[in-house]
N, C-alpha and C. Protein backbone atom coordinates (compact mmCIF):
# COMPACT_ATOMS: atom_id res chain seq x y z
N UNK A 1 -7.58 -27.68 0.98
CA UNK A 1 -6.97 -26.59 1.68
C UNK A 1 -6.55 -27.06 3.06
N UNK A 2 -5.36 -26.89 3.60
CA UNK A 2 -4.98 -27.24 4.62
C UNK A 2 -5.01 -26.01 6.03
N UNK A 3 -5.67 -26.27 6.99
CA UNK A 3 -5.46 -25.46 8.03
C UNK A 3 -4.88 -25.68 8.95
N UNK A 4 -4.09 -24.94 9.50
CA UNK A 4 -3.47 -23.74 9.10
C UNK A 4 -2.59 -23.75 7.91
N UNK A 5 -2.83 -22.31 7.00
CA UNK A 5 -2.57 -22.99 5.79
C UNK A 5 -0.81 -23.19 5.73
N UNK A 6 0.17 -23.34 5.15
CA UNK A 6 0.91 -23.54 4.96
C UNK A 6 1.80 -21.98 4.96
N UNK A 7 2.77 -21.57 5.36
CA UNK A 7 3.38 -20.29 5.41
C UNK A 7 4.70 -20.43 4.52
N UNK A 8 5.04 -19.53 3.73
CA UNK A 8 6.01 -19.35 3.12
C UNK A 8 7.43 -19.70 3.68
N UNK A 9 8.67 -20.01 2.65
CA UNK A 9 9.60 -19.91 3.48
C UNK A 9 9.92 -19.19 3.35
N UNK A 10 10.91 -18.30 4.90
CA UNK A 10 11.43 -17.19 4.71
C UNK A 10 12.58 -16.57 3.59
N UNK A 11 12.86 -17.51 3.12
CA UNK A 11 14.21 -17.62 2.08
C UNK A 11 13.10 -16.41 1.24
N UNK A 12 11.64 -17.00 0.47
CA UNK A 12 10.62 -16.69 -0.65
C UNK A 12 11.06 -15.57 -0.16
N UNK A 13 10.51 -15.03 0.93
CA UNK A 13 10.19 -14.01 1.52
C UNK A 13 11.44 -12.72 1.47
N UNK A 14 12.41 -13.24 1.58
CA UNK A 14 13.62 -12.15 1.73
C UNK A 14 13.92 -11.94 0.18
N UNK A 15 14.21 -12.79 -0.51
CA UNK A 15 14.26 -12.73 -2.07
C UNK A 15 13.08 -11.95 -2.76
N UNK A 16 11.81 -12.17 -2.70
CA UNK A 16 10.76 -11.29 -3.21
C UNK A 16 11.21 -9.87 -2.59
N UNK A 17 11.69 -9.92 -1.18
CA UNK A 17 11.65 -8.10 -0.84
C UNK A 17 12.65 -7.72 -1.73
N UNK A 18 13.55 -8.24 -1.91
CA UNK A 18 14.78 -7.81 -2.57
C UNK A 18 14.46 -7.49 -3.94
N UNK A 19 13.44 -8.34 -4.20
CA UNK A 19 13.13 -8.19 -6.01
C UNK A 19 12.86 -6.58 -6.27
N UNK A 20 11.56 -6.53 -5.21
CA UNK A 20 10.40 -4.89 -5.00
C UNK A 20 11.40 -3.96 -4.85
N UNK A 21 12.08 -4.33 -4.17
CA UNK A 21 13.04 -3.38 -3.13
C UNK A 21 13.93 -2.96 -5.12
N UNK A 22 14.54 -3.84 -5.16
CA UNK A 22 16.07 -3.49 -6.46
C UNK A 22 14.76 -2.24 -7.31
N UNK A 23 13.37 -2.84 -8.03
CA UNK A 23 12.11 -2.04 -8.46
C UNK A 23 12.28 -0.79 -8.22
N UNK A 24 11.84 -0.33 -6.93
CA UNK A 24 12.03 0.89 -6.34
C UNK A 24 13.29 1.38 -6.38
N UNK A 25 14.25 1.11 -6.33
CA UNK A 25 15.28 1.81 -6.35
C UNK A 25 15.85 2.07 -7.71
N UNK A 26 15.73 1.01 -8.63
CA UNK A 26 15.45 1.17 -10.43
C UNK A 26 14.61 2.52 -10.55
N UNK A 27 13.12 2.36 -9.95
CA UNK A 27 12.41 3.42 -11.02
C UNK A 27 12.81 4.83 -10.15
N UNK A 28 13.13 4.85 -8.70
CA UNK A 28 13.42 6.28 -8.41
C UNK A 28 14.80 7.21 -9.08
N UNK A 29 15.53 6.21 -9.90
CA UNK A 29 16.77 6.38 -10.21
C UNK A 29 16.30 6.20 -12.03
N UNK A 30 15.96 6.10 -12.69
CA UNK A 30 15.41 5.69 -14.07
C UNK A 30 14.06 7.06 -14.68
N UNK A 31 13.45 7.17 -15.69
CA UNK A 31 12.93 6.90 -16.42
C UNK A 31 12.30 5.98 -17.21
N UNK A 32 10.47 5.57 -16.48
CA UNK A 32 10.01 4.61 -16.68
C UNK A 32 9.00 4.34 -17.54
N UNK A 33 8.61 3.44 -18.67
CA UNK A 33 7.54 3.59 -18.88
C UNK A 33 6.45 2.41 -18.09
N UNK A 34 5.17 2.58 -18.21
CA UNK A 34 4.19 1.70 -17.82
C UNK A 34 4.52 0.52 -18.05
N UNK A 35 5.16 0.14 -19.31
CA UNK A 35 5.35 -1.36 -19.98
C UNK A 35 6.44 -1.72 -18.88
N UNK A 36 7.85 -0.63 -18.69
CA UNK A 36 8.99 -1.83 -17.70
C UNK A 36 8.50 -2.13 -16.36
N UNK A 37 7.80 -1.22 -16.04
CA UNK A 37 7.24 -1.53 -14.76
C UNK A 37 6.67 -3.15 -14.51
N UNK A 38 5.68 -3.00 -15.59
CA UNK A 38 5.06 -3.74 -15.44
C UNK A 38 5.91 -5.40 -15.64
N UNK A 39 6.55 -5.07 -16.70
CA UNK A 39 7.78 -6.37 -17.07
C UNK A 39 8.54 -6.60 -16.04
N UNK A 40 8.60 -5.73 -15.37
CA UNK A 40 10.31 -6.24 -14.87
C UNK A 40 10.00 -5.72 -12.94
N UNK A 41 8.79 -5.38 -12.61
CA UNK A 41 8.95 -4.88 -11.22
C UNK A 41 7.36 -4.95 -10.65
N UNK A 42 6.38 -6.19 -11.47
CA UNK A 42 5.25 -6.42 -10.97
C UNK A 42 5.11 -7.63 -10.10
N UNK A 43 3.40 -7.85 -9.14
CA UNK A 43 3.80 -9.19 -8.71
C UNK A 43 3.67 -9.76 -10.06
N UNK A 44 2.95 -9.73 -10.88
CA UNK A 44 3.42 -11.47 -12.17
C UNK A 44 4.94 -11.23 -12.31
N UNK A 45 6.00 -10.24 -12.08
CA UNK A 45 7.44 -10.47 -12.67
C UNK A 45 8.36 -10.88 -11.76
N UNK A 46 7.29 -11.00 -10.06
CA UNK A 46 8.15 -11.80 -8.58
C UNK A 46 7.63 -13.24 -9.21
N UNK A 47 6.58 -13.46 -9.86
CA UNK A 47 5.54 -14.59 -9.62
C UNK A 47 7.18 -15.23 -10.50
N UNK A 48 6.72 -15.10 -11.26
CA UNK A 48 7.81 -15.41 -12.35
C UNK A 48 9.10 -16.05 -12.26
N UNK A 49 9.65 -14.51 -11.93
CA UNK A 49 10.93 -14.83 -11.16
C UNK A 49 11.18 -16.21 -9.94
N UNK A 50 10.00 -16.06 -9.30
CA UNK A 50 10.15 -17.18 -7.72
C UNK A 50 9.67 -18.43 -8.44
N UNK A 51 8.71 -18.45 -9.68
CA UNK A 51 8.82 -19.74 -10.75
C UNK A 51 10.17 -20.26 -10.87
N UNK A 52 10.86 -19.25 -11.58
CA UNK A 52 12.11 -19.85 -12.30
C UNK A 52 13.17 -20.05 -11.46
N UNK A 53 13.11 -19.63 -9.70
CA UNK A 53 14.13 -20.23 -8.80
C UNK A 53 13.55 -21.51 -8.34
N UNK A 54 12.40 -22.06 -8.22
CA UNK A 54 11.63 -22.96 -8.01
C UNK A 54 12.40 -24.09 -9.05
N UNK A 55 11.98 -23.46 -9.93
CA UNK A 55 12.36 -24.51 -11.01
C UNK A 55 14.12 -25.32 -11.00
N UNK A 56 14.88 -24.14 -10.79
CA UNK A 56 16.54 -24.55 -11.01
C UNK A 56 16.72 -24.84 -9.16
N UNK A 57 15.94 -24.97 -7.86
CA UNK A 57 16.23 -25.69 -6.88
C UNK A 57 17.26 -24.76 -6.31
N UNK A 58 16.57 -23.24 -5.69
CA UNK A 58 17.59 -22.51 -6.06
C UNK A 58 17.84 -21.64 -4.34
N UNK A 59 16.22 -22.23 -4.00
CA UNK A 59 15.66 -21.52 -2.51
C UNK A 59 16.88 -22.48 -1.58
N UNK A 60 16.67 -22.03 -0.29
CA UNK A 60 17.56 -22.75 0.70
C UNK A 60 16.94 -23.53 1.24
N UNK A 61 17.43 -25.00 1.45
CA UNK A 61 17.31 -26.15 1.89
C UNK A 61 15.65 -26.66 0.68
N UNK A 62 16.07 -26.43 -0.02
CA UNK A 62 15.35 -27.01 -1.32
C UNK A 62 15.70 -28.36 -1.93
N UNK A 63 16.66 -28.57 -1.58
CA UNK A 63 17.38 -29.81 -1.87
C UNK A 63 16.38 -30.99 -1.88
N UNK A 64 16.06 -31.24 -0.49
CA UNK A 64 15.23 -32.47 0.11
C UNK A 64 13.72 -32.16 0.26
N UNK A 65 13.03 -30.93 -0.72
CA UNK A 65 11.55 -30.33 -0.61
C UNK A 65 10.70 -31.47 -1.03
N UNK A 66 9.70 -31.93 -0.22
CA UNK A 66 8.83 -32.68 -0.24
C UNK A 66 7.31 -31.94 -0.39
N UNK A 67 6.87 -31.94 -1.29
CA UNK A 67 5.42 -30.61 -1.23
C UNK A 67 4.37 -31.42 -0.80
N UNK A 68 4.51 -32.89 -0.52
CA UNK A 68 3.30 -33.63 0.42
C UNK A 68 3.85 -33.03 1.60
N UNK A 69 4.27 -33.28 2.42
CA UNK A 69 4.82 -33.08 3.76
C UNK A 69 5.39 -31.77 4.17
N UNK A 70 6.04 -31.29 3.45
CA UNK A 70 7.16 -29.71 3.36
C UNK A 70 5.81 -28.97 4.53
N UNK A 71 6.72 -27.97 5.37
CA UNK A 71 5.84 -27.25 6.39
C UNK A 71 6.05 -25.66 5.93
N UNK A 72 6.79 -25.74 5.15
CA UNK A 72 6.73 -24.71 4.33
C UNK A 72 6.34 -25.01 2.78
N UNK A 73 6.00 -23.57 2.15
CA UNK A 73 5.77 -23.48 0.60
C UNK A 73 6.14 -22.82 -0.35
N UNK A 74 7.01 -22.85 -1.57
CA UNK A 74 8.09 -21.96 -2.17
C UNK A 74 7.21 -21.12 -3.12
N UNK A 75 6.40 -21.09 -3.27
CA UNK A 75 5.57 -21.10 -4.65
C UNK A 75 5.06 -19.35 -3.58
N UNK A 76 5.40 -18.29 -4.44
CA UNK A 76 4.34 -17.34 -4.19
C UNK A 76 2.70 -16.93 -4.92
N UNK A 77 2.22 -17.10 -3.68
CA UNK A 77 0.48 -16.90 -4.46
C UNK A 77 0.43 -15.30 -4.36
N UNK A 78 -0.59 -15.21 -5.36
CA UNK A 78 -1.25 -13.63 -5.33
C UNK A 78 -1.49 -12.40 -4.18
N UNK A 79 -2.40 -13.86 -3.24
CA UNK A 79 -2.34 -13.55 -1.84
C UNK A 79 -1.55 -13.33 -0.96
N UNK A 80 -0.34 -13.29 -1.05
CA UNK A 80 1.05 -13.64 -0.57
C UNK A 80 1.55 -12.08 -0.36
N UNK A 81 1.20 -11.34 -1.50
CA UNK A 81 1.60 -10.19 -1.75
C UNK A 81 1.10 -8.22 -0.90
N UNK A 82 0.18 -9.18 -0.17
CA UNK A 82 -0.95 -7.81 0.47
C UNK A 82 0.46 -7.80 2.24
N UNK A 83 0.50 -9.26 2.46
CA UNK A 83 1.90 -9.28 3.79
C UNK A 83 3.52 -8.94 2.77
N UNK A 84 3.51 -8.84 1.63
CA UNK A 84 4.50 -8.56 1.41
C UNK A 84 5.09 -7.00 1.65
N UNK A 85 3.62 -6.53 0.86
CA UNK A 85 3.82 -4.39 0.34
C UNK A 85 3.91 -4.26 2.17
């Protein structure tokens, strides 16, 4: 574990609000059940989602990400989510 630990980049950060954010504005406008919620507007479906931009190199200035050295971290943890709500 590194202290101080490593802080998100803000890119994670504006993209996850956007995820919650599109959520909320889906279910106030929709008819929901428990299951889409949970599919399509939970943290496992940001976790997910910020997986699969991770994966295709998709965050900004991702290009040259070094995860020995990087002073930031793309990856959202669980914990991540209590500074998100």
């Amino acid at each position: 574990m590194r202290l101080p630990a490593i802080p998100l980049h803000p890119h994670i950060i504006q993209v996850a609000l956007a995820h919650l954010s599109d959520g909320a504005r889906f279910v106030s406008h929709q008819v929901c059940t428990v299951d889409l919620l949970l599919t399509y507007y939970s943290v496992t479906a940001v976790q997910i989602k910020n997986a699969e931009l991770i994966a295709h190199c998709v965050y900004r200035k991702m290009t040259a990400f070094d995860m020995v050295s990087a002073n930031h971290r793309y990856e959202i943890l669980r914990t991540d989510f209590s500074a998100l709500y």
